[in-house]
Protein backbone atom coordinates (compact mmCIF):
# COMPACT_ATOMS: atom_id res chain seq x y z
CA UNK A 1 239.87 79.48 204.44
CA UNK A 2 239.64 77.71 207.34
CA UNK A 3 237.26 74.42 207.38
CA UNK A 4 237.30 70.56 208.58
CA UNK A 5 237.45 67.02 206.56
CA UNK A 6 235.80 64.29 207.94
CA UNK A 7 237.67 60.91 208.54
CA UNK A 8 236.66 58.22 210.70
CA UNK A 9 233.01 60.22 210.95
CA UNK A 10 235.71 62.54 213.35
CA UNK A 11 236.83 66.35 212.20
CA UNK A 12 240.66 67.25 210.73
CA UNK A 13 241.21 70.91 211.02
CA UNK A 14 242.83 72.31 207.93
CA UNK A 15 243.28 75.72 206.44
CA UNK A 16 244.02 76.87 203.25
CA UNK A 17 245.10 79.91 201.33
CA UNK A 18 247.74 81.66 198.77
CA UNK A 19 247.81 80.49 194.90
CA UNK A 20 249.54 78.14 192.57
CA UNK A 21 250.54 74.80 192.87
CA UNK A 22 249.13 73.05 195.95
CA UNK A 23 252.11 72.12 198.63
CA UNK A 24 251.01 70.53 202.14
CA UNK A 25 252.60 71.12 205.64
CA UNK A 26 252.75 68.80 208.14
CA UNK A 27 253.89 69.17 211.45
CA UNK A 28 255.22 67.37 214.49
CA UNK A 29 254.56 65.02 217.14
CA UNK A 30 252.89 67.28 220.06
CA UNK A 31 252.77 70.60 217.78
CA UNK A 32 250.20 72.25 215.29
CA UNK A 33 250.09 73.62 211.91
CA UNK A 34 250.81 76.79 213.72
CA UNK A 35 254.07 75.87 213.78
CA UNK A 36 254.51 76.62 210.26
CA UNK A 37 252.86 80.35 210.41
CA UNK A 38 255.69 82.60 209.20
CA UNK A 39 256.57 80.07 206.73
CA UNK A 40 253.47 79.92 205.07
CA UNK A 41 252.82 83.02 204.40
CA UNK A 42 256.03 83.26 202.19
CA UNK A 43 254.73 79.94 200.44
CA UNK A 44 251.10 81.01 199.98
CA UNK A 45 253.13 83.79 197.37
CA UNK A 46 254.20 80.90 194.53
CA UNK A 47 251.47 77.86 196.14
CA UNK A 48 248.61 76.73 197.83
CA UNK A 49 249.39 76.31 200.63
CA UNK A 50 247.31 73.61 202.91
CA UNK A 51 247.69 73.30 206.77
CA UNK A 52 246.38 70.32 208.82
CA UNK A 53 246.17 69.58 212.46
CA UNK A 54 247.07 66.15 212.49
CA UNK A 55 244.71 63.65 214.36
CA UNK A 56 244.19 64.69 218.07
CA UNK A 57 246.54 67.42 217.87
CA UNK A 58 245.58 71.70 217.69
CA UNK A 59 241.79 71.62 216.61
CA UNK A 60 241.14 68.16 214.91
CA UNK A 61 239.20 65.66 217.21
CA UNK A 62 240.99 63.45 219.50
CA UNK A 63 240.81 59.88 217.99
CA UNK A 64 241.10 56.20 219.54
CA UNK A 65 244.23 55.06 217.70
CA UNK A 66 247.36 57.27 216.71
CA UNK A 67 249.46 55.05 214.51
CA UNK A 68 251.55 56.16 212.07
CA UNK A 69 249.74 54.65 209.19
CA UNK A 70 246.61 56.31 211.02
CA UNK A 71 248.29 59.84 210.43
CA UNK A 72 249.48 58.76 206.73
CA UNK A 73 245.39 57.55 205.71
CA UNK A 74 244.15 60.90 206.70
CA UNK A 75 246.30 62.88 204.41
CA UNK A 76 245.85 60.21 201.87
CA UNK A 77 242.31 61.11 202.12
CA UNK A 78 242.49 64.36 202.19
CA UNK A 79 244.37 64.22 198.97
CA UNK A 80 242.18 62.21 197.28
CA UNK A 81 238.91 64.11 198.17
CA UNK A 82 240.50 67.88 197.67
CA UNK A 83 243.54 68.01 195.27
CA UNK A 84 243.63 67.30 192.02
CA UNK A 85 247.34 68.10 191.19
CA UNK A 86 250.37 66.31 191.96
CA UNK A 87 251.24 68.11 195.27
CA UNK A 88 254.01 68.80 197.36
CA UNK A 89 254.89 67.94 200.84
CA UNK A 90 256.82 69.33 203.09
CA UNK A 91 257.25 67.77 206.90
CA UNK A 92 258.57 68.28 210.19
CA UNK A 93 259.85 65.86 212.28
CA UNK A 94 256.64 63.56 212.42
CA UNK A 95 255.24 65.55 209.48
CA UNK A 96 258.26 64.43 207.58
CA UNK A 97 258.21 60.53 208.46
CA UNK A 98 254.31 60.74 207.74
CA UNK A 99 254.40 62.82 204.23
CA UNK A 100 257.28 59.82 202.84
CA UNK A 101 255.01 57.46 203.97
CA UNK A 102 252.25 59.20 201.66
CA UNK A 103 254.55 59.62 198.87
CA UNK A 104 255.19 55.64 199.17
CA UNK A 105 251.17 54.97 199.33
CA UNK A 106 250.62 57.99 196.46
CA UNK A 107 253.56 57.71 194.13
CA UNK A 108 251.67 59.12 190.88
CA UNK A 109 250.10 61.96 193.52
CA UNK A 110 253.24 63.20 194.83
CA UNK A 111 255.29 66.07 192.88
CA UNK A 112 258.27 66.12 195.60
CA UNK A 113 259.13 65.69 199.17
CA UNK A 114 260.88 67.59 202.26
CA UNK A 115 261.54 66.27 204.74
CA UNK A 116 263.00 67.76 207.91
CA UNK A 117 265.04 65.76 210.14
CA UNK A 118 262.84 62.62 210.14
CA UNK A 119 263.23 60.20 213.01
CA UNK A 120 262.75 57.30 210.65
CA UNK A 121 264.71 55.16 212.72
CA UNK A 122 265.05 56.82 215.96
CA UNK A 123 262.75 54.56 218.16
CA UNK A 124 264.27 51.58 217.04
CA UNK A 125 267.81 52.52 217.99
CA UNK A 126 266.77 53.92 221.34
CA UNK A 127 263.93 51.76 222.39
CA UNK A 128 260.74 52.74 224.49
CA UNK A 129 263.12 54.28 227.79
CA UNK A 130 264.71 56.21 225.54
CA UNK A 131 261.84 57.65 223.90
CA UNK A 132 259.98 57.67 227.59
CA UNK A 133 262.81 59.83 228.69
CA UNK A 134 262.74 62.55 225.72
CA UNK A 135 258.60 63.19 226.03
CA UNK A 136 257.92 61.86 229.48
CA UNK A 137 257.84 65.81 230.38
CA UNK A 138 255.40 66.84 228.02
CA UNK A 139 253.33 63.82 228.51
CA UNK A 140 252.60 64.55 231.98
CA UNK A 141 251.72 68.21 231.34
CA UNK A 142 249.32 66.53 228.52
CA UNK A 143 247.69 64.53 230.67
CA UNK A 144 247.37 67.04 233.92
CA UNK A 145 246.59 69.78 232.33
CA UNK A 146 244.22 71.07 229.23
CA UNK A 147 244.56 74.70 229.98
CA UNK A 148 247.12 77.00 228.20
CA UNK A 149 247.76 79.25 231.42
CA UNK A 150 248.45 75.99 233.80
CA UNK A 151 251.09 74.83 231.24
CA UNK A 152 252.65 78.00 230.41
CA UNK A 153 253.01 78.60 234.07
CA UNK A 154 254.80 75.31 234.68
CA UNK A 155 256.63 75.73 231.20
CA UNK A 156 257.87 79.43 232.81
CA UNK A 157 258.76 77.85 236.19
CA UNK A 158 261.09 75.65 234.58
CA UNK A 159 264.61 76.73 234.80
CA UNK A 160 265.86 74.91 231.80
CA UNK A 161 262.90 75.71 229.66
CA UNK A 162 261.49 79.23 230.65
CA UNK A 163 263.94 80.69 227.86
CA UNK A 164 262.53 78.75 225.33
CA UNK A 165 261.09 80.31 222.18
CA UNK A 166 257.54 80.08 221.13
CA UNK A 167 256.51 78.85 224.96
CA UNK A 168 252.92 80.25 224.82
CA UNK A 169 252.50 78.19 221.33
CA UNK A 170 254.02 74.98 222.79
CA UNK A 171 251.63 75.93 225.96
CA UNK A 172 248.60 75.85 223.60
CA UNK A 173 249.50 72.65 221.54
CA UNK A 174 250.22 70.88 224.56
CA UNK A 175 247.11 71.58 225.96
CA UNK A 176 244.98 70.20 222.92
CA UNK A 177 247.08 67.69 222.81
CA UNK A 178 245.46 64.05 223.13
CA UNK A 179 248.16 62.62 225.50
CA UNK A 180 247.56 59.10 223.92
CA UNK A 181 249.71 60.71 221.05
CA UNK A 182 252.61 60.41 223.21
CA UNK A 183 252.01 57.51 225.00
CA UNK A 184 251.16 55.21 221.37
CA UNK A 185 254.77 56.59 220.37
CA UNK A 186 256.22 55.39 223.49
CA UNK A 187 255.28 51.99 223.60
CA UNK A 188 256.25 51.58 219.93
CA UNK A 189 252.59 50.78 219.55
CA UNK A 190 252.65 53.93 216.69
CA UNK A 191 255.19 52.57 214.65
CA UNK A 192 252.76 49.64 213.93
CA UNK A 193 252.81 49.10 209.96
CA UNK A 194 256.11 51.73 209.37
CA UNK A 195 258.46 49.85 208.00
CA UNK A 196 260.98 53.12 207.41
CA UNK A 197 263.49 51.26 204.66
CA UNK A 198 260.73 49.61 202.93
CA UNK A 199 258.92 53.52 202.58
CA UNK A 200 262.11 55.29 201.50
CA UNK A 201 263.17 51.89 198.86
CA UNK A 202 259.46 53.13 197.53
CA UNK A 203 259.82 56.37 197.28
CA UNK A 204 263.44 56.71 195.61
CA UNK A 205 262.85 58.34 192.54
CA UNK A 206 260.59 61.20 194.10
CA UNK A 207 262.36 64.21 193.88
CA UNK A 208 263.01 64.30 197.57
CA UNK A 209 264.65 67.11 199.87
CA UNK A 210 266.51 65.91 202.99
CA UNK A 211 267.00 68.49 205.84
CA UNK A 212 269.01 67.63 208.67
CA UNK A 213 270.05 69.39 212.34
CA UNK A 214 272.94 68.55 213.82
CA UNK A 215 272.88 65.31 215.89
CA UNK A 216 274.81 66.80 218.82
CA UNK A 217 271.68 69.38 218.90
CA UNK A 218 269.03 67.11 217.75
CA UNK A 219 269.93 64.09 220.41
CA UNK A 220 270.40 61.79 217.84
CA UNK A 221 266.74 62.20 215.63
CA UNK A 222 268.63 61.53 212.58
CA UNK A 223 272.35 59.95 212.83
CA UNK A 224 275.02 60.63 210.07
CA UNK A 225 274.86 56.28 209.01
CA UNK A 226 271.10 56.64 208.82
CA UNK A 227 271.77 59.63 206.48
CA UNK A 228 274.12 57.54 204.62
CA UNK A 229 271.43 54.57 204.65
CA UNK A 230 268.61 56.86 203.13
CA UNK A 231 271.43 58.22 200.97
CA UNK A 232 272.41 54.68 199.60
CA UNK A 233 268.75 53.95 198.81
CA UNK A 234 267.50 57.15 197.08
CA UNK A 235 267.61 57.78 193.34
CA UNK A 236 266.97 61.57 193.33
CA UNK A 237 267.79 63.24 196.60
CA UNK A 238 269.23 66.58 197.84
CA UNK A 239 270.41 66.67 201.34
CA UNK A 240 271.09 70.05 203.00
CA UNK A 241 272.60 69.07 206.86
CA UNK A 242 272.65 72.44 209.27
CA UNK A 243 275.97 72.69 211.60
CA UNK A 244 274.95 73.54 215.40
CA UNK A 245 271.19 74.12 214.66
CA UNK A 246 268.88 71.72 216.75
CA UNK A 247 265.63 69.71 215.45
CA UNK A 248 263.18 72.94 214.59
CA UNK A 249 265.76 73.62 211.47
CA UNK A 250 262.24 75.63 210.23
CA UNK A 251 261.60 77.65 213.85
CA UNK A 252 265.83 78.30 214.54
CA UNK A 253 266.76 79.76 211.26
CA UNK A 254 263.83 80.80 209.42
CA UNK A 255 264.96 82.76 206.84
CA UNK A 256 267.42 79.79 205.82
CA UNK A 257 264.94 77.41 205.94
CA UNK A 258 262.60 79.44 203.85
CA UNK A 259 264.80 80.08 200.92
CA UNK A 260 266.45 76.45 201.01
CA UNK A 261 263.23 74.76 200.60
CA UNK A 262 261.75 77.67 197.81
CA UNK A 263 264.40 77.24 195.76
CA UNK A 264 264.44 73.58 195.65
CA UNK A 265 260.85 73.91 194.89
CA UNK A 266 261.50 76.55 192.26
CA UNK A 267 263.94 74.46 190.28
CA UNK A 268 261.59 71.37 190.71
């Protein structure tokens, strides 16, 4: 089923589909729910499964503010106007910083967590020219361009990126893409009211599931004493960390990622 909630008198894009339990995808800065196609289907079998466009990203409206707390209300209100049951929530990257920061504002709501390599701490430790310098690309394609083609034809004339998997998808997100996304996230002007210890201290007894890339592939999202921080802090955590696999642990070994994160819900 495919439909829209409203928030802000402005449309989020959501589908959903498959039976059981509800469970909730989120997905990452720049991205879609698209991003979590393959895996859903093989969810949809033991849940139900919900996938949301975050604000000004795939087909939800562009909005005028894109804090993190911004992104955390909407799915706080989605919850509370469409699922009854505890749910699940499972995150990428953003999607992962944003769904602990619903379990901390949802406790009772929340069944469990996953979260894949979260960059709770990442801007702090390498300040707005370091962020600048890892989207400054994909911001300026964002803010020439709104066409798939013109994108994917820049994307393909890049030598260091025409080999990249999934180009036509990153084509497409990138040119729905509200650019102010990027540039909120770069200023640090996003991370207004996300206060990343005080979130995980209030979320450490849900039953939480910690994915993590390897930091040499990842560029640092999520360092080995920040793992040993969240560690320290939570009461009932798993942590599963991936040797030589990159930041898109879901999109670079699938069928890994698929029955890690079943199983963990399986024995939940």
């Amino acid at each position: 089923m495919k439909n829209y909630f409203i928030t802000e008198d402005k449309n989020i894009y959501y589908r959903k589909f498959g039976e059981g339990p509800p469970a909730i995808l989120l997905h990452g800065i720049s991205n879609s729910s698209k991003t979590w196609e393959g895996f859903s289907k093989k969810l949809s079998k033991i849940r139900t499964v919900y996938l949301i466009d975050l604000r000004g990203h795939g087909k939800s409206d562009h909005f005028e503010s894109y804090r993190w707390i911004d992104f955390s209300n909407d799915i706080v209100n989605f919850i509370e106007q469409n699922i009854n049951n505890k749910v699940e929530i499972i995150g990428h990257s953003l999607g992962a910083c944003i769904g602990a920061q619903v379990g901390q504002m949802l406790k009772s709501n929340i069944k469990s967590l996953i979260l894949e390599d979260p960059p709770f701490f990442h801007h702090q430790r390498y300040g707005v020219e370091g962020i600048s310098q890892r989207f400054k690309y994909n911001l300026s394609l964002s803010k020439q361009f709104n066409s798939k083609e013109k994108i994917l034809e820049k994307l393909m004339g890049n030598s260091k990126l025409s080999k990249v998997k999934n180009l036509e998808l990153i084509s497409e997100n990138l040119a729905n893409l509200d650019h102010k996304v990027l540039e909120e996230t770069i200023s640090g002007i996003a991370l207004e009211s996300f206060d990343a210890i005080k979130i995980i201290s209030e979320i450490s007894t849900i039953r939480t599931l910690l994915m993590v890339g390897d930091e040499k592939k990842t560029g640092g999202v999520l360092i080995e004493s920040e793992i040993k921080k969240i560690e320290n802090i939570m009461q009932n955590l798993e942590i599963i960390k991936f040797e030589n696999i990159g930041h898109n642990i879901h999109d670079e070994i699938p069928e890994e990622f698929e029955n890690r994160v079943i199983s963990f819900l399986n024995n939940g």
